[in-house]
Protein backbone atom coordinates (compact mmCIF):
# COMPACT_ATOMS: atom_id res chain seq x y z
CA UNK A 1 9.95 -4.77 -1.61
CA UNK A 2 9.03 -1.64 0.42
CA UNK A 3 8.89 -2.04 4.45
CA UNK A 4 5.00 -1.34 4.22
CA UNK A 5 4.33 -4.05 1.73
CA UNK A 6 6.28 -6.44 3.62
CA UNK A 7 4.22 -5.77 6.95
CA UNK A 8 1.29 -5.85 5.48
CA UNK A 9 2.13 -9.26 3.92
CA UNK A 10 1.81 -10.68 7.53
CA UNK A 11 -2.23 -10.11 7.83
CA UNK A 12 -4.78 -11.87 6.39
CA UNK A 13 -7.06 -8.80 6.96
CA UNK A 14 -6.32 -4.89 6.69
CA UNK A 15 -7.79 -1.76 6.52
CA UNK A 16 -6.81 1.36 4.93
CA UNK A 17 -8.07 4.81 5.81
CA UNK A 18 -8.61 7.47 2.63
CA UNK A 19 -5.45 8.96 3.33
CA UNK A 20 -3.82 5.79 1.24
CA UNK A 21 -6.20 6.19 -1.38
CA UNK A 22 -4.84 10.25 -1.79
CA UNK A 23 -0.67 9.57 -1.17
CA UNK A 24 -1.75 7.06 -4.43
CA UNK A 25 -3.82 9.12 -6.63
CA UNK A 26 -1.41 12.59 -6.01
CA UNK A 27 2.06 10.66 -6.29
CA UNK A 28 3.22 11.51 -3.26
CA UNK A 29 6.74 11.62 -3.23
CA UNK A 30 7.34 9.49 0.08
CA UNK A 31 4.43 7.27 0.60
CA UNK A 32 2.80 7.21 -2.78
CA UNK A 33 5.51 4.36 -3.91
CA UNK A 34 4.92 2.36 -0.19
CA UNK A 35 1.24 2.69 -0.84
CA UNK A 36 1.50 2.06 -4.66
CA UNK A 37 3.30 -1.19 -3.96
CA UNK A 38 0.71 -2.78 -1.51
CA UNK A 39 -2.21 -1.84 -3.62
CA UNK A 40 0.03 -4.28 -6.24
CA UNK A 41 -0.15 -6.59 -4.05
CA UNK A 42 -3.51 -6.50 -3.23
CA UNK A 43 -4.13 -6.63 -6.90
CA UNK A 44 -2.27 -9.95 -7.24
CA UNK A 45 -4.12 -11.82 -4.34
CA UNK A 46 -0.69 -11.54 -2.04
């Protein structure tokens, strides 16, 4: 698991800013897969 989805795996709340939403929707190459995997999670109920 990526070192985003694991922090984010700590809250029981969080917030993402529109910036997330683009990195996932253009692929990009660094933080599309970090952002891809918490949306995953998200997805799941995690």
């Amino acid at each position: 698991m990526g070192r985003l989805a694991d922090e984010v795996r700590k809250y029981k709340r969080i917030a993402f800013d529109t910036n997330t939403l683009i990195y996932l929707l253009e692929k990009h190459q660094v933080y599309g897969p970090e952002v891809k995997e918490v949306f995953e999670l998200i997805e799941k109920g995690v």
